[in-house]
C-alpha atoms as a PDB file:
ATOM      1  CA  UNK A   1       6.111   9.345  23.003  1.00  0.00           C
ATOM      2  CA  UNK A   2       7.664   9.655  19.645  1.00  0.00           C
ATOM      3  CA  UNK A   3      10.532  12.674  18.508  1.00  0.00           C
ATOM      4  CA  UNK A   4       9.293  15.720  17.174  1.00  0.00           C
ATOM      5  CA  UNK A   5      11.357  16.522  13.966  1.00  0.00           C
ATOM      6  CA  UNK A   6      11.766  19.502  11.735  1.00  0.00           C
ATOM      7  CA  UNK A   7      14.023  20.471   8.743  1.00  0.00           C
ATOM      8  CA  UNK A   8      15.430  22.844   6.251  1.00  0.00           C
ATOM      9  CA  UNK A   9      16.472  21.284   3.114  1.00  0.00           C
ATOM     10  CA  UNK A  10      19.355  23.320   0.923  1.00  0.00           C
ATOM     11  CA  UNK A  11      19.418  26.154   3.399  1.00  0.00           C
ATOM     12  CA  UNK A  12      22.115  28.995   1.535  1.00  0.00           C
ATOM     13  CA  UNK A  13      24.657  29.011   4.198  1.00  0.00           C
ATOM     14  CA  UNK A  14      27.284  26.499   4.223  1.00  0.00           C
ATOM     15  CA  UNK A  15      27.060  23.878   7.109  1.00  0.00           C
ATOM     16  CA  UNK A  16      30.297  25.481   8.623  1.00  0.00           C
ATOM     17  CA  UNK A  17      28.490  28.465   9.836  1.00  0.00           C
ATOM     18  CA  UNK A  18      25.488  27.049  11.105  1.00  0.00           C
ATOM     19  CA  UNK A  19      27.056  24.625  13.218  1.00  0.00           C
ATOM     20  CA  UNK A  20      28.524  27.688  15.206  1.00  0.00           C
ATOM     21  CA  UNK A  21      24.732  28.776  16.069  1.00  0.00           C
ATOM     22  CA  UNK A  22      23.296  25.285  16.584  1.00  0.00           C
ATOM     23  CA  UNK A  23      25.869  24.583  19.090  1.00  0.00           C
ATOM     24  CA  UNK A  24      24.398  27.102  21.379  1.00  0.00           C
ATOM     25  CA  UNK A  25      21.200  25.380  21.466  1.00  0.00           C
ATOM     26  CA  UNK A  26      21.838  22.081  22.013  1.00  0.00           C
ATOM     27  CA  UNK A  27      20.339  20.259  24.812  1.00  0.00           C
ATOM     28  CA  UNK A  28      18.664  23.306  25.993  1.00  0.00           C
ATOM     29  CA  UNK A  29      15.167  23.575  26.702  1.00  0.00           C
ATOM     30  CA  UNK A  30      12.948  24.774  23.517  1.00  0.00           C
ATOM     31  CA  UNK A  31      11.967  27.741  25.172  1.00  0.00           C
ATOM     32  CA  UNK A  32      16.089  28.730  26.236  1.00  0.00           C
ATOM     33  CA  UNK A  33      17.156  27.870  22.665  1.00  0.00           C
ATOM     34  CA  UNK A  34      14.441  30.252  20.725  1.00  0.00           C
ATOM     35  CA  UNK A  35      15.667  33.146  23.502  1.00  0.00           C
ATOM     36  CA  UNK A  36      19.267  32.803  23.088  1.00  0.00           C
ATOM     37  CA  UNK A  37      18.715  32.541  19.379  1.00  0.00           C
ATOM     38  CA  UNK A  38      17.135  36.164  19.024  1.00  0.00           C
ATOM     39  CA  UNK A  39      20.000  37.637  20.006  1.00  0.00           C
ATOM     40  CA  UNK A  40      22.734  35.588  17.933  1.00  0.00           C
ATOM     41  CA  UNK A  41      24.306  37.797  15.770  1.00  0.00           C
ATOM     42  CA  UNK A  42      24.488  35.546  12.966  1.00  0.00           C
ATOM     43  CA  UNK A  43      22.682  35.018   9.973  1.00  0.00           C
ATOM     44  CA  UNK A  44      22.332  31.858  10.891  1.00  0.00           C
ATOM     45  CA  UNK A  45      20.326  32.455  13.728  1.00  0.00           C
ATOM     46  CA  UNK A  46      17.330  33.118  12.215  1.00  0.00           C
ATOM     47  CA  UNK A  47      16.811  30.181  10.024  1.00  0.00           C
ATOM     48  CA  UNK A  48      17.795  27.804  13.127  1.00  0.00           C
ATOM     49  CA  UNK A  49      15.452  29.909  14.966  1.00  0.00           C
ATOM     50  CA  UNK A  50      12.405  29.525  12.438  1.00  0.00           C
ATOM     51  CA  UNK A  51      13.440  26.107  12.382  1.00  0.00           C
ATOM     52  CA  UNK A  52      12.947  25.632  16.474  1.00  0.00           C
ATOM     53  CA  UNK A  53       9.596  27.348  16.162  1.00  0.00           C
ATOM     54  CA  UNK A  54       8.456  25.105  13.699  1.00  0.00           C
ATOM     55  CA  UNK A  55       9.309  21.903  15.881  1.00  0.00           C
ATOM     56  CA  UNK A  56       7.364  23.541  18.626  1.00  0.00           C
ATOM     57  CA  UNK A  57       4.475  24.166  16.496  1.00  0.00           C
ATOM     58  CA  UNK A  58       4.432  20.947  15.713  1.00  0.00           C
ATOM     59  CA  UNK A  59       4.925  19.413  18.825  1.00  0.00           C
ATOM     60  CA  UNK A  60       1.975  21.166  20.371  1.00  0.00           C
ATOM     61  CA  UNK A  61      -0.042  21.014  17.100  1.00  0.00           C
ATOM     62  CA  UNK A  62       0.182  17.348  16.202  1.00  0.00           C
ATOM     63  CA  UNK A  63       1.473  15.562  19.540  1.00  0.00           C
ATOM     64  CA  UNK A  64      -0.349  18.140  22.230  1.00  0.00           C
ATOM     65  CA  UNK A  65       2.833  18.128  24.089  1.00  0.00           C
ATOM     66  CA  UNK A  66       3.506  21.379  26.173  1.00  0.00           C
ATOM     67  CA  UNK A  67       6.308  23.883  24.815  1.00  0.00           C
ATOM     68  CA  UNK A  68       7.629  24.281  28.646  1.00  0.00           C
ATOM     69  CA  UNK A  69       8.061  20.680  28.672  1.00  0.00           C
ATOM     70  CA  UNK A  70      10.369  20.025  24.983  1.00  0.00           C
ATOM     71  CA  UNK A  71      13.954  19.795  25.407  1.00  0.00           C
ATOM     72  CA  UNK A  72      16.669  20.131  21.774  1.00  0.00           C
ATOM     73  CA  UNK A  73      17.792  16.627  21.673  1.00  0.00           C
ATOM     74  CA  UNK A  74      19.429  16.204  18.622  1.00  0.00           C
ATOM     75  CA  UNK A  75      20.185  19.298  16.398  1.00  0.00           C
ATOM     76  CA  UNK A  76      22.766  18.802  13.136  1.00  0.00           C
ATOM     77  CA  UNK A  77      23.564  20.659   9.837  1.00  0.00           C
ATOM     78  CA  UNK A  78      25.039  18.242   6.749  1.00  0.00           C
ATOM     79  CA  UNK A  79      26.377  19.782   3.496  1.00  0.00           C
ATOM     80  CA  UNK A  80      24.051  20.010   0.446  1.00  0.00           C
ATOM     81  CA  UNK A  81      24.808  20.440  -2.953  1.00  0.00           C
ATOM     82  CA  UNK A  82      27.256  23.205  -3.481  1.00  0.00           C
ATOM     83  CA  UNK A  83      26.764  25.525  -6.498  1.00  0.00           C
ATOM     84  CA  UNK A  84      29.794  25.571  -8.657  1.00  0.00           C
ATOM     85  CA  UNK A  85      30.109  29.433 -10.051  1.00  0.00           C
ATOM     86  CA  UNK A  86      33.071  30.450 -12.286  1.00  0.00           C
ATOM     87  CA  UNK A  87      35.173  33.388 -12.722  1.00  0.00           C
ATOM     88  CA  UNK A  88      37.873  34.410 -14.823  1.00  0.00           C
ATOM     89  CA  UNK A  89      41.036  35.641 -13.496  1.00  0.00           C
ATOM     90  CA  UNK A  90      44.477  37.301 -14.998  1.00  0.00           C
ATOM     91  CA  UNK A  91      46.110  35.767 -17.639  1.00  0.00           C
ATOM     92  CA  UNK A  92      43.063  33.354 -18.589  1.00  0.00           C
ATOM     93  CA  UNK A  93      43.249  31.564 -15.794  1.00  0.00           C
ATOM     94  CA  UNK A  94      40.293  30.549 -14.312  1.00  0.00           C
ATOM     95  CA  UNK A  95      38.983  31.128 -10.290  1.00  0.00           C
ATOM     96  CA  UNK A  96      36.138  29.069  -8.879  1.00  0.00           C
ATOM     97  CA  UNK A  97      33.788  30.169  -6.768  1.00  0.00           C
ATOM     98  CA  UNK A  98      32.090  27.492  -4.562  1.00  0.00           C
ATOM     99  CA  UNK A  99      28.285  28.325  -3.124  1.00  0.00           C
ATOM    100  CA  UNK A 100      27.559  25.688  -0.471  1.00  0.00           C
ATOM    101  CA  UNK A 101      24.616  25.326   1.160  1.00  0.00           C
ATOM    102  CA  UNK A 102      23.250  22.856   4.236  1.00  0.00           C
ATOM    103  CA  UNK A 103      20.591  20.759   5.622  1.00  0.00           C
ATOM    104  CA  UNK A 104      19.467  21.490   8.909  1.00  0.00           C
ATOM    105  CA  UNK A 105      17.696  19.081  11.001  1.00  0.00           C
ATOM    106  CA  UNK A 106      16.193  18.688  14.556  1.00  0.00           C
ATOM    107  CA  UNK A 107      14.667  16.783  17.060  1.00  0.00           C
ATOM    108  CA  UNK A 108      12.871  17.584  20.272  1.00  0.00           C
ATOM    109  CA  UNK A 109      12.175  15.358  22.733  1.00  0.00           C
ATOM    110  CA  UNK A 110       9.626  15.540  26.188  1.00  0.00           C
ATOM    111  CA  UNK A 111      11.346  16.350  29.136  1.00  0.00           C
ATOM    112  CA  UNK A 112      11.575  12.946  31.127  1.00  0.00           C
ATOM    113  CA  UNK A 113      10.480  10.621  28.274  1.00  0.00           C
END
């Protein structure tokens, strides 16, 4: 049986942050990870937990595996661009203002396979 795989492409948090949420969920059961992820109190939690949905939807949609039965294999979050914004400070100097952003990407695997 093949991965499942899901992704969010230039996601407006910076990697940084999400990896504190997807740490939570890794190598827990599909089910486990979407619970503990409705109570995070980040705002990262509910794009990672979209994101987990999604792979479920598509496992049971597309591969007719079992939701009880998927397991967070591999779960990452990779810089994307960063937006470069600009300010101007005292004197004329001038203060940059960096918006990053991330990838996020996931893979669920069956239980046992």
């Amino acid at each position: 049986m093949s991965d499942i795989h899901a992704k969010i492409s230039n996601l407006s948090l910076s990697a940084q942050k999400v990896r504190l949420v997807i740490d939570m969920v890794r190598g827990k059961s599909a089910n486990e990870a979407l619970e503990i992820l409705r109570f995070v109190n980040k705002r990262a939690a509910l794009p990672v937990q979209k994101l987990v949905a999604s792979a479920v939807a598509n496992a049971e949609e597309n591969f007719g595996v079992s939701r009880d039965d998927l397991i967070v294999a591999k779960i990452t979050a990779d810089e994307a661009p960063t937006r470069k914004w600009r300010r101007f400070g005292a004197r004329g100097r001038f203060k940059p203002i960096l918006r990053r952003s991330s990838h996020v990407s996931i893979v669920l695997r069956e239980r046992g396979a």
